[in-house]
N, C-alpha and C. Protein backbone atom coordinates (compact mmCIF):
# COMPACT_ATOMS: atom_id res chain seq x y z
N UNK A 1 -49.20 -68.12 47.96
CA UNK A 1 -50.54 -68.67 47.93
C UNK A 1 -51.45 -68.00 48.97
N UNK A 2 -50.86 -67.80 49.74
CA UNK A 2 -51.75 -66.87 50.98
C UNK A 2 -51.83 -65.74 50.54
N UNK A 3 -51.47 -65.04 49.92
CA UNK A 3 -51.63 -63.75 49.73
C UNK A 3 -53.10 -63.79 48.41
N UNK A 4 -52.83 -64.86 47.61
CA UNK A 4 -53.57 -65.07 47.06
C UNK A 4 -55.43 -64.81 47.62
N UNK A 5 -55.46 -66.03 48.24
CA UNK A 5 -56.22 -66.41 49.41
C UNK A 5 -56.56 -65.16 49.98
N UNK A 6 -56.12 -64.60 50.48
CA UNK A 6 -56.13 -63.20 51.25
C UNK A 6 -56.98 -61.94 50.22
N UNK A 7 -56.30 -62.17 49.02
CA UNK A 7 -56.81 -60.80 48.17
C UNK A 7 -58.05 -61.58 47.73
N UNK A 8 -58.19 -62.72 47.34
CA UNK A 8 -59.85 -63.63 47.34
C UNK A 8 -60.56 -62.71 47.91
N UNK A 9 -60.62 -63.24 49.48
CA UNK A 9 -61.32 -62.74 50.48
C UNK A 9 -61.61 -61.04 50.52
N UNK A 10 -60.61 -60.62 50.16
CA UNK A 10 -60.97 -59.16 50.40
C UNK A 10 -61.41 -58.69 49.50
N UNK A 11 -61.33 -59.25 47.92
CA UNK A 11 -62.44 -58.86 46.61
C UNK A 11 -64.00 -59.37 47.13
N UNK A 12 -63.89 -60.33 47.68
CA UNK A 12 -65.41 -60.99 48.21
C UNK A 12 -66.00 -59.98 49.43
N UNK A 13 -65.41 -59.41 50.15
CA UNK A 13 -65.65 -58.35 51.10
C UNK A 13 -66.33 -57.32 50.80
N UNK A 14 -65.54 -56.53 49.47
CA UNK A 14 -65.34 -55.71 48.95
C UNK A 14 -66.93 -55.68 48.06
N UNK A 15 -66.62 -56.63 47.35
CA UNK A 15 -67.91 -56.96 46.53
C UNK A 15 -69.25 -56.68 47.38
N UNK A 16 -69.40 -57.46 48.61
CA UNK A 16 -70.15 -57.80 49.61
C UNK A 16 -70.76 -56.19 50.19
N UNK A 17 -69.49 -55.10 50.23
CA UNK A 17 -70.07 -54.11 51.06
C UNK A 17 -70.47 -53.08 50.01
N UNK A 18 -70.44 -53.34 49.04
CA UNK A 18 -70.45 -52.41 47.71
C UNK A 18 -72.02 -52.85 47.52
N UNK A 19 -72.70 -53.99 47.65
CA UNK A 19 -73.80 -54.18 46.98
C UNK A 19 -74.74 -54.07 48.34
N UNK A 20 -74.24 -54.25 49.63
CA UNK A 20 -74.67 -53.56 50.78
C UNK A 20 -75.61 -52.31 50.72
N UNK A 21 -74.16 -51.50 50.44
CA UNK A 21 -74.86 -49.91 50.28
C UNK A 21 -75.79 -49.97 48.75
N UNK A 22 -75.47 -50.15 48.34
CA UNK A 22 -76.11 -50.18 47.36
C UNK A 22 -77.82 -50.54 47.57
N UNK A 23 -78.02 -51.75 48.04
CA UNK A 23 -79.02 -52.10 49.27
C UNK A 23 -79.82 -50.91 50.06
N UNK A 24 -78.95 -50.64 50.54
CA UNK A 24 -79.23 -49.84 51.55
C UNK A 24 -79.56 -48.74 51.43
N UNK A 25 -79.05 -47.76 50.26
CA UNK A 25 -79.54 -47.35 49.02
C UNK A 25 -80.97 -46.51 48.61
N UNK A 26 -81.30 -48.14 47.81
CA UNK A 26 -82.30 -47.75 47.44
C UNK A 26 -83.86 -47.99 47.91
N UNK A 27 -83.19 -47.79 49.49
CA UNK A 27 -84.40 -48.47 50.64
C UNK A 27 -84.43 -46.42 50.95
N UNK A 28 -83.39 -45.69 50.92
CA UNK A 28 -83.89 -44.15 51.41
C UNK A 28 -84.38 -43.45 50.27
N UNK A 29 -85.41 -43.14 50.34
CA UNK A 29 -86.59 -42.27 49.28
C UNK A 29 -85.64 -41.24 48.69
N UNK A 30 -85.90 -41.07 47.12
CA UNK A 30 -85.15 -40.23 46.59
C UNK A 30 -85.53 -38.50 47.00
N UNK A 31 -86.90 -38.08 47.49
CA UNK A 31 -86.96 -36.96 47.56
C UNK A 31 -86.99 -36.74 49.57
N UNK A 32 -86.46 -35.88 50.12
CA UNK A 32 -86.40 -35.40 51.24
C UNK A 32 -86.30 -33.82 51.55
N UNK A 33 -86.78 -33.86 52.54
CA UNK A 33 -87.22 -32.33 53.17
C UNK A 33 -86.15 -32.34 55.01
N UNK A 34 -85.68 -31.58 54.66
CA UNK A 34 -84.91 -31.07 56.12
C UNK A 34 -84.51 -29.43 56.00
N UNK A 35 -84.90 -29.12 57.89
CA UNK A 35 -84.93 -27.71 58.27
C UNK A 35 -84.11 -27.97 59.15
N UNK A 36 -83.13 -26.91 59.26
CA UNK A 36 -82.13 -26.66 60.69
C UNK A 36 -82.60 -25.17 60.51
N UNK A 37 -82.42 -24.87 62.03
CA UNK A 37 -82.67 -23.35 62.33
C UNK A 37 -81.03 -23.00 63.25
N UNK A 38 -80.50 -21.74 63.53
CA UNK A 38 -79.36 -21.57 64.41
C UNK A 38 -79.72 -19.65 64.78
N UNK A 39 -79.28 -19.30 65.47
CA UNK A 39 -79.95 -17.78 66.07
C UNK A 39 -77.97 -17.22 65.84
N UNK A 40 -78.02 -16.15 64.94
CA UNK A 40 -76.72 -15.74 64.81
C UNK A 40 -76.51 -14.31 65.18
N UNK A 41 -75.54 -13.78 65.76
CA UNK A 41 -75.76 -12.89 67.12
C UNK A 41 -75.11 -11.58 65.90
N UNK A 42 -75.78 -11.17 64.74
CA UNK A 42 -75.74 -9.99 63.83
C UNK A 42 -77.20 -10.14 63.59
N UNK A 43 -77.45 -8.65 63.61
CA UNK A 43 -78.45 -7.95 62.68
C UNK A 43 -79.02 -8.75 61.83
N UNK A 44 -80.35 -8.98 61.28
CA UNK A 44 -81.18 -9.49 60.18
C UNK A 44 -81.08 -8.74 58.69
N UNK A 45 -80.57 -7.23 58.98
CA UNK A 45 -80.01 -6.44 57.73
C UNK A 45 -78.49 -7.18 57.52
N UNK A 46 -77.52 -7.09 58.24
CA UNK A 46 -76.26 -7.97 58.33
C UNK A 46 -76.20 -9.01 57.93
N UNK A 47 -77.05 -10.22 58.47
CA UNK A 47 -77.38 -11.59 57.77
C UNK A 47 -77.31 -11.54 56.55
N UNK A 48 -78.50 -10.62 55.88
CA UNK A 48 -78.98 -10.95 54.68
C UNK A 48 -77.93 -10.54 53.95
N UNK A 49 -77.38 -9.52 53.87
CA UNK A 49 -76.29 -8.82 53.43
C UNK A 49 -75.17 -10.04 53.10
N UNK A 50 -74.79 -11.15 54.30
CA UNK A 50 -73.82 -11.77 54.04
C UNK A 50 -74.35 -13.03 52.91
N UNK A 51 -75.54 -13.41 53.12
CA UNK A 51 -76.35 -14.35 52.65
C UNK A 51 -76.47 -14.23 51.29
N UNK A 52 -77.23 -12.77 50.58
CA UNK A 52 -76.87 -12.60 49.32
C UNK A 52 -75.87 -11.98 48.40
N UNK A 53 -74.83 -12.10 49.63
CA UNK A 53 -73.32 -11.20 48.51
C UNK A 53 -72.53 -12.86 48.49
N UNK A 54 -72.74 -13.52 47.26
CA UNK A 54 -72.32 -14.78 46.79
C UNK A 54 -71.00 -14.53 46.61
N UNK A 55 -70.72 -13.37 46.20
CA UNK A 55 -69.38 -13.13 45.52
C UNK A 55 -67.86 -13.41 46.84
N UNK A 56 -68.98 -13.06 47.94
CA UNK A 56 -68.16 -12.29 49.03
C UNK A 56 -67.99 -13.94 50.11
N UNK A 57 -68.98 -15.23 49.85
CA UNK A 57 -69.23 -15.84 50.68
C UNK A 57 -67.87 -17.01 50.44
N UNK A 58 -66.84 -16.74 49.54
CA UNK A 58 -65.45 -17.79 49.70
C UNK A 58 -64.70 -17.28 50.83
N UNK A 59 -65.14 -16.15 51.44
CA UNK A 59 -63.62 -15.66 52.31
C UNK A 59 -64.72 -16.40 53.93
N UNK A 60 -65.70 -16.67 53.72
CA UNK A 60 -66.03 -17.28 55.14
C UNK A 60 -66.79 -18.64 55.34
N UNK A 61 -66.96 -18.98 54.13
CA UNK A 61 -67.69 -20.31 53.65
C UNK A 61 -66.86 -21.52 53.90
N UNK A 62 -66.89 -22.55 54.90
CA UNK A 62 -65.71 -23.85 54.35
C UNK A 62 -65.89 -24.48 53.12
N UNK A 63 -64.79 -24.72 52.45
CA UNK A 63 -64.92 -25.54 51.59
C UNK A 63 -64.95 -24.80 49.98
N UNK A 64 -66.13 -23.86 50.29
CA UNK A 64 -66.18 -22.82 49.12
C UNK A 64 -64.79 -21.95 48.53
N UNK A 65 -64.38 -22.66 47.11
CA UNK A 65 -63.49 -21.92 46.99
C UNK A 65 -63.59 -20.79 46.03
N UNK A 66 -64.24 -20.63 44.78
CA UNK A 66 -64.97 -19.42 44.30
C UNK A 66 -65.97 -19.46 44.32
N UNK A 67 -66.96 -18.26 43.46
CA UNK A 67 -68.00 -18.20 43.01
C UNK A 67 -67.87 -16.91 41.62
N UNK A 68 -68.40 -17.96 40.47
CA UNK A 68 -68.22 -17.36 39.07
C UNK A 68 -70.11 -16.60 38.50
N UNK A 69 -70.41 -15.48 38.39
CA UNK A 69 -71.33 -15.42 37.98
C UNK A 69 -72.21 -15.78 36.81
N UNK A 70 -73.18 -16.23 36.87
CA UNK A 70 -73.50 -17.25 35.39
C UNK A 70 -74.76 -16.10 35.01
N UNK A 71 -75.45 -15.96 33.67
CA UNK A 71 -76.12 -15.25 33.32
C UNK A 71 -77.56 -15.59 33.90
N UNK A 72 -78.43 -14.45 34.48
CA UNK A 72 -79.87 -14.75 34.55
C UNK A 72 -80.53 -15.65 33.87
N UNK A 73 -81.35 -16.73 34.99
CA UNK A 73 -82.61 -17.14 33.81
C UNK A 73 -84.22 -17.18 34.41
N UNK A 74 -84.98 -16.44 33.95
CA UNK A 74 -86.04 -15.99 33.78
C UNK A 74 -85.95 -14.89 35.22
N UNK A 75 -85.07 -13.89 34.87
CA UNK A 75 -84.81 -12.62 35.55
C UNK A 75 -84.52 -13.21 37.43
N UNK A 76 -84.19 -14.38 37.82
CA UNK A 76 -83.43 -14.91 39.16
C UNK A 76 -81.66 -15.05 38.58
N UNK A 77 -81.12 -14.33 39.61
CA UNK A 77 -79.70 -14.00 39.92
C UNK A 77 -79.03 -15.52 40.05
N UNK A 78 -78.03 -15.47 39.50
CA UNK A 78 -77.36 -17.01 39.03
C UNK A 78 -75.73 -17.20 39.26
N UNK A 79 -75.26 -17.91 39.79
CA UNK A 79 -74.07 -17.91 40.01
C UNK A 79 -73.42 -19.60 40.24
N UNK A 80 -72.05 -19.86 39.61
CA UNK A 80 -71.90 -21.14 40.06
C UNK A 80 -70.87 -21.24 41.39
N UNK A 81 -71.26 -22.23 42.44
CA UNK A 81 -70.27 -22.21 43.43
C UNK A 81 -69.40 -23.35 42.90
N UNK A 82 -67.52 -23.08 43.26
CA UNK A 82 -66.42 -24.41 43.04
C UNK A 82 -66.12 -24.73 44.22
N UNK A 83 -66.33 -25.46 44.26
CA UNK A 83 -65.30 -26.78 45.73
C UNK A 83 -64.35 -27.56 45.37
N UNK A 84 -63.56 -28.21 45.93
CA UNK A 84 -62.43 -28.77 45.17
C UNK A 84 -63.32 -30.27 44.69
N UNK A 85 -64.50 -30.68 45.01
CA UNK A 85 -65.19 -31.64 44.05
C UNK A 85 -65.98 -31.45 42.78
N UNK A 86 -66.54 -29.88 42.85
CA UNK A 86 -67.38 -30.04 41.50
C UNK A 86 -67.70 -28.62 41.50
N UNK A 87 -68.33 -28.19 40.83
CA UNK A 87 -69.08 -26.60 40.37
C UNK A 87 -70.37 -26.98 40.31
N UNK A 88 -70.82 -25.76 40.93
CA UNK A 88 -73.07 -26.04 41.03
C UNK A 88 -73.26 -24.88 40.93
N UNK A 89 -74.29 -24.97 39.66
CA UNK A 89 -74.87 -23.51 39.55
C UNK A 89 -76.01 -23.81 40.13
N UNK A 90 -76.45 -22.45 40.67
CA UNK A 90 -77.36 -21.95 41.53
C UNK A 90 -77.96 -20.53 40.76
N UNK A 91 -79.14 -20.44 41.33
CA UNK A 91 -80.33 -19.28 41.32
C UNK A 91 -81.19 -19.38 42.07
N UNK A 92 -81.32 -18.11 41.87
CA UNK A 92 -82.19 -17.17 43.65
C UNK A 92 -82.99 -16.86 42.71
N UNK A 93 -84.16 -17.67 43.14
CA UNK A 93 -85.47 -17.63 42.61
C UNK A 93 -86.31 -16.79 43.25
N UNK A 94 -86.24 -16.82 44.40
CA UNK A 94 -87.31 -15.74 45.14
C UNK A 94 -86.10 -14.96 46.06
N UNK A 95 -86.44 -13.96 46.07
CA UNK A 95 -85.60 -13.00 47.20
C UNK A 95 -86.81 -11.92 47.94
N UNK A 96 -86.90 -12.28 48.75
CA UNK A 96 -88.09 -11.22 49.71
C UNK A 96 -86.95 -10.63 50.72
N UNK A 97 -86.80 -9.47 50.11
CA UNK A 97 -85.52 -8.48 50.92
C UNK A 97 -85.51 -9.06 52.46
N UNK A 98 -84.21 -9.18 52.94
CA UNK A 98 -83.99 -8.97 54.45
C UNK A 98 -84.84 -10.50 55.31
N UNK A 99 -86.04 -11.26 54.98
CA UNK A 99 -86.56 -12.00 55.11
C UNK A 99 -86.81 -13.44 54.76
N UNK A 100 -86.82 -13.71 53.36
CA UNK A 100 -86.83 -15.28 52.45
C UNK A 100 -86.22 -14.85 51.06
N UNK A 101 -85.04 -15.83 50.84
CA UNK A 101 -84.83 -15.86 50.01
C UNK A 101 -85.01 -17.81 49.39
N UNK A 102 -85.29 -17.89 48.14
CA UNK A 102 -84.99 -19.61 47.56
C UNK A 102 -83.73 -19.50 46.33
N UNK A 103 -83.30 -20.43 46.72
CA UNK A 103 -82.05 -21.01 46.08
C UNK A 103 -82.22 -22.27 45.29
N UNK A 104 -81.88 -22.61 44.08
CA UNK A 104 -82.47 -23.97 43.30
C UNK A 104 -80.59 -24.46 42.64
N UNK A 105 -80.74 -25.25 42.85
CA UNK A 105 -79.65 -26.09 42.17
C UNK A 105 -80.49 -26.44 40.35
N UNK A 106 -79.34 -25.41 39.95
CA UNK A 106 -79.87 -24.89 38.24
C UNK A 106 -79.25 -26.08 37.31
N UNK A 107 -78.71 -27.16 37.35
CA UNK A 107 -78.50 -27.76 36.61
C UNK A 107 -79.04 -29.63 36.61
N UNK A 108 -80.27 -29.85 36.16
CA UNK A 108 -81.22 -30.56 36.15
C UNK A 108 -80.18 -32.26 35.56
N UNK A 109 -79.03 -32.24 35.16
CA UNK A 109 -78.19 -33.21 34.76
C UNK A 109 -77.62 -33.72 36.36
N UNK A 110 -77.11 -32.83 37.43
CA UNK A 110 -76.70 -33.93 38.31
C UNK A 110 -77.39 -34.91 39.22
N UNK A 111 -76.78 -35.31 39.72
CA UNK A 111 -78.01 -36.62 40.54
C UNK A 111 -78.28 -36.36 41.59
N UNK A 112 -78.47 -35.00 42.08
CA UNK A 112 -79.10 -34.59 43.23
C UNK A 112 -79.60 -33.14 42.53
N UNK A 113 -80.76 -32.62 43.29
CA UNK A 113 -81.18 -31.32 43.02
C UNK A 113 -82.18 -30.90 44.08
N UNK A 114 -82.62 -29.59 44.02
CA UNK A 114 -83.66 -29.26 45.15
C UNK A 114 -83.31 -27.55 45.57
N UNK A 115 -83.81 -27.49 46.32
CA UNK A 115 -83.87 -26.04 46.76
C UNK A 115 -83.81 -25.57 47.81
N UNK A 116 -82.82 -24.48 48.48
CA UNK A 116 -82.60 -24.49 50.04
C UNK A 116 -83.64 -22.90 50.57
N UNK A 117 -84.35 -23.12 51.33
CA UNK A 117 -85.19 -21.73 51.38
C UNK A 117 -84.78 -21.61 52.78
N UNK A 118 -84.36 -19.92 52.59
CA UNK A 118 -83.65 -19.50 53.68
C UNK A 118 -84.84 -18.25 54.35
N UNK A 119 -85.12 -18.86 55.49
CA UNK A 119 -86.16 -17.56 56.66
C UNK A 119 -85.26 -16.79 57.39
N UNK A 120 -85.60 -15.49 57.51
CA UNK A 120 -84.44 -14.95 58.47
C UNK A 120 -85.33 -14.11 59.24
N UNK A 121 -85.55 -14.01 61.39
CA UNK A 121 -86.78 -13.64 61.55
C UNK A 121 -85.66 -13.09 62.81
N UNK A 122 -85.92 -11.67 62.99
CA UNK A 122 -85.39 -10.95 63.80
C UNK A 122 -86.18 -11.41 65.43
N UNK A 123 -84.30 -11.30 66.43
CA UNK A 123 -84.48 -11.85 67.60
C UNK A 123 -84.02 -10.90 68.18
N UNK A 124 -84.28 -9.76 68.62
CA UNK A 124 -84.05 -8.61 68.99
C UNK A 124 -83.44 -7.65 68.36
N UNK A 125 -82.67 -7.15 68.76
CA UNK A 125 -82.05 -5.85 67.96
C UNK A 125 -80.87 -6.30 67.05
N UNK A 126 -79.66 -6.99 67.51
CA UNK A 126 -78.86 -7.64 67.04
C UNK A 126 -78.52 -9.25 67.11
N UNK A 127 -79.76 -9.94 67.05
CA UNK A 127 -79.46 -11.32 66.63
C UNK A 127 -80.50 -11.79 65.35
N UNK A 128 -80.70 -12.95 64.89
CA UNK A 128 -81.40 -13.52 63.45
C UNK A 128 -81.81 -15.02 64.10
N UNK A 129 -82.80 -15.14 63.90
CA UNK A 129 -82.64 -16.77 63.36
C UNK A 129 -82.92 -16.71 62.32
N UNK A 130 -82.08 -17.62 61.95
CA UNK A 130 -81.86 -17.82 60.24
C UNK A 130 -82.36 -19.52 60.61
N UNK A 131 -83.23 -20.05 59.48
CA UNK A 131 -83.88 -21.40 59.18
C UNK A 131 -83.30 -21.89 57.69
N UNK A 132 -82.85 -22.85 57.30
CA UNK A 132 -83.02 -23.03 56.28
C UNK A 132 -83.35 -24.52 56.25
N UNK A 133 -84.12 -24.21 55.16
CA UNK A 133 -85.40 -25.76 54.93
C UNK A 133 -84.51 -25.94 53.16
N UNK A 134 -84.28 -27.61 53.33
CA UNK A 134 -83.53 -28.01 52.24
C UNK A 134 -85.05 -29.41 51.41
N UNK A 135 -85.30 -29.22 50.33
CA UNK A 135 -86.36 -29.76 49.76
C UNK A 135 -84.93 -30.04 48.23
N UNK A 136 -84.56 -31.53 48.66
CA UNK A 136 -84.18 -32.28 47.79
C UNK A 136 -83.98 -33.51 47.36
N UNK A 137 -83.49 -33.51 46.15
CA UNK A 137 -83.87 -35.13 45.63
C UNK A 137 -82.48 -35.50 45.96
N UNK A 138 -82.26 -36.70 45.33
CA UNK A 138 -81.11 -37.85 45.03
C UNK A 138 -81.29 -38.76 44.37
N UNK A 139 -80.54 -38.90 43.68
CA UNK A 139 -81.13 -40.15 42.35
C UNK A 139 -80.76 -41.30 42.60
N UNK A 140 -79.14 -41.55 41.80
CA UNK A 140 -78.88 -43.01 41.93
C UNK A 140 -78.22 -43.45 43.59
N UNK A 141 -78.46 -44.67 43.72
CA UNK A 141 -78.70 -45.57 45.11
C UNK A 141 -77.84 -45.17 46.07
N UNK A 142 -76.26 -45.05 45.55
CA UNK A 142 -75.15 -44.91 46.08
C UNK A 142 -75.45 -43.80 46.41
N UNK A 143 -75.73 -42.88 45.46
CA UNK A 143 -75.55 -41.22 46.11
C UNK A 143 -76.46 -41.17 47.23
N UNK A 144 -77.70 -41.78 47.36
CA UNK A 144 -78.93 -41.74 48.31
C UNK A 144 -78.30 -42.36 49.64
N UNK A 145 -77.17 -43.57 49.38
CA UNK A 145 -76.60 -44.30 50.84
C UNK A 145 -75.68 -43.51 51.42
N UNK A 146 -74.57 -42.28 50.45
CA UNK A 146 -73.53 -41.90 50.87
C UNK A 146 -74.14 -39.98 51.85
N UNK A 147 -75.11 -39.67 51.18
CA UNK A 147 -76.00 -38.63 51.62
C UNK A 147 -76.84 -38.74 52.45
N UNK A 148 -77.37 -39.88 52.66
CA UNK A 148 -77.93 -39.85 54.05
C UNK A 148 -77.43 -40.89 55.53
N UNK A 149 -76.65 -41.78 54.77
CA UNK A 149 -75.30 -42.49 55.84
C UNK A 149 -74.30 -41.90 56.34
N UNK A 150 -73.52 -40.78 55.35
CA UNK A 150 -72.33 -40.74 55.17
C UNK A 150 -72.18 -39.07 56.07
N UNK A 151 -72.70 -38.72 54.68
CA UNK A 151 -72.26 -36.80 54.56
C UNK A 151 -74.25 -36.55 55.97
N UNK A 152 -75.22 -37.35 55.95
CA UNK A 152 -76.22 -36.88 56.15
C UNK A 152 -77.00 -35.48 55.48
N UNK A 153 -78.10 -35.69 55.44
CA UNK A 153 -79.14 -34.73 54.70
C UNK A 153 -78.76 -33.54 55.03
N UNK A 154 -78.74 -33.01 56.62
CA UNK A 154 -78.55 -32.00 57.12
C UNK A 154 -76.91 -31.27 56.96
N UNK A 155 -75.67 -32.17 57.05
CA UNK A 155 -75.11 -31.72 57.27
C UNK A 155 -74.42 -30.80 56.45
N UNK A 156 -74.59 -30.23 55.33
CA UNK A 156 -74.32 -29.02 54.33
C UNK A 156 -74.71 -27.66 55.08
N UNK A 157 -76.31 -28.13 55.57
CA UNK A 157 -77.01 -26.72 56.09
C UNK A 157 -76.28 -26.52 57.61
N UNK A 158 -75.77 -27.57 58.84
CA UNK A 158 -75.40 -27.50 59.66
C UNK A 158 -74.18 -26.75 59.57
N UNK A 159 -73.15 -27.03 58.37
CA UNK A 159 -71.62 -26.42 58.00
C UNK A 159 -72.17 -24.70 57.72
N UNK A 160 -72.74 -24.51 56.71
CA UNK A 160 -72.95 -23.27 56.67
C UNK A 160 -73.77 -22.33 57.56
N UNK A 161 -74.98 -22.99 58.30
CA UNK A 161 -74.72 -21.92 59.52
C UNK A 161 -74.03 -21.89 60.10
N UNK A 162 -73.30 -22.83 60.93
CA UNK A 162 -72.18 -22.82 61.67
C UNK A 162 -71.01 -22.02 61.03
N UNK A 163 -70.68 -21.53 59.91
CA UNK A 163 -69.57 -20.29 59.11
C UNK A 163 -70.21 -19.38 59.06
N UNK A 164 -71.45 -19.13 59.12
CA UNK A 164 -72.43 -17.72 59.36
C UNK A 164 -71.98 -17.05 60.25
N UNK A 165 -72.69 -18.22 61.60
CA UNK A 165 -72.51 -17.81 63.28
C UNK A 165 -70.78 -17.33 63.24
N UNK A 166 -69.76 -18.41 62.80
CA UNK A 166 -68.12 -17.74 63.13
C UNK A 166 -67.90 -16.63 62.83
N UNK A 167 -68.71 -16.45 61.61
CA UNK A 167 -68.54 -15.26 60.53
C UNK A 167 -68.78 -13.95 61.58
N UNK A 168 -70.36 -14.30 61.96
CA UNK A 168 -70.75 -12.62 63.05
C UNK A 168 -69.99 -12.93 64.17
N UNK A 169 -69.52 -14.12 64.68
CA UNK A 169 -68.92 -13.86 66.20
C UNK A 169 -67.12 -13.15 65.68
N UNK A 170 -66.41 -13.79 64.71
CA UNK A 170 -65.33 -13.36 64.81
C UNK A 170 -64.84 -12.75 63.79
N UNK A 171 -65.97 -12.04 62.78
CA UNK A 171 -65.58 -11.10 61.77
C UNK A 171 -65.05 -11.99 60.33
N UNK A 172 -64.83 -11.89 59.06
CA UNK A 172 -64.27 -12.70 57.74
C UNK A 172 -62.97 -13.06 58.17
């Protein structure tokens, strides 16, 4: 009977923190804008180099485990990245050599989308700051509580400069 009693309570808990977030939710605005900047001690030719060879970015990327090339659409370079949660195709919508490139999450079905625009502005001879400004949505409630509670807005762009910077300090 106690155990009974016990699993009660913890479906009522359960219930309780589920409609919480849920709450909580759909109180954070579906569209958001965040910039992290980091100064990475390679070349601004080097940067870019690592930045647009997609093919090349599983051997220093966390998490990234391939990248499959998907066909052009409307002449921007297209490729899908796999993680062990899902596949996202992507296109490089703008590429301004060595300087800005934009990146769009190409598939308008998942419940997040947006675009990461990457500045890269030479800091002497051999360092970069690299900026990247993330302009995206989030749809349903949960995803909006677990993305900006959980994983946070920033922290995708924080992981990948931070494998940039390892990348130029200690080579692939």
């Amino acid at each position: 009977m106690r155990v009974l009693k016990f699993l009660g309570w913890l479906s009522v808990v359960i219930v309780l923190v589920f409609f919480v977030a849920l709450y909580m939710g759909s109180k954070v605005p579906v569209a958001h804008t965040v910039s992290v900047s980091d100064t990475i001690p390679a070349s601004q030719a080097k940067v870019w180099g690592w930045i647009t060879d997609v093919q090349g970015q599983p051997g220093w990327r966390t998490g990234l485990k391939a990248v499959s090339p998907l066909p052009p659409e409307n002449g921007a370079t297209c490729w899908a990245e796999v993680t062990s949660g899902m596949t996202m195709p992507l296109c490089a919508d703008v590429r301004d050599a060595q300087t800005r490139q934009v990146v769009r999450i190409a598939d308008p079905k998942l419940p997040f989308g947006g675009t990461w625009t990457y500045v890269l502005e030479p800091v002497g001879e051999n360092s970069t700051k690299v900026t990247i400004t993330e302009n995206g949505t989030t749809g349903p409630a949960m995803w909006r509580f677990v993305d900006h509670y959980i994983l946070h807005e920033d922290g995708e762009i924080k992981q990948y400069l931070g494998d940039l910077k390892h990348l130029a300090e200690h080579g692939a």
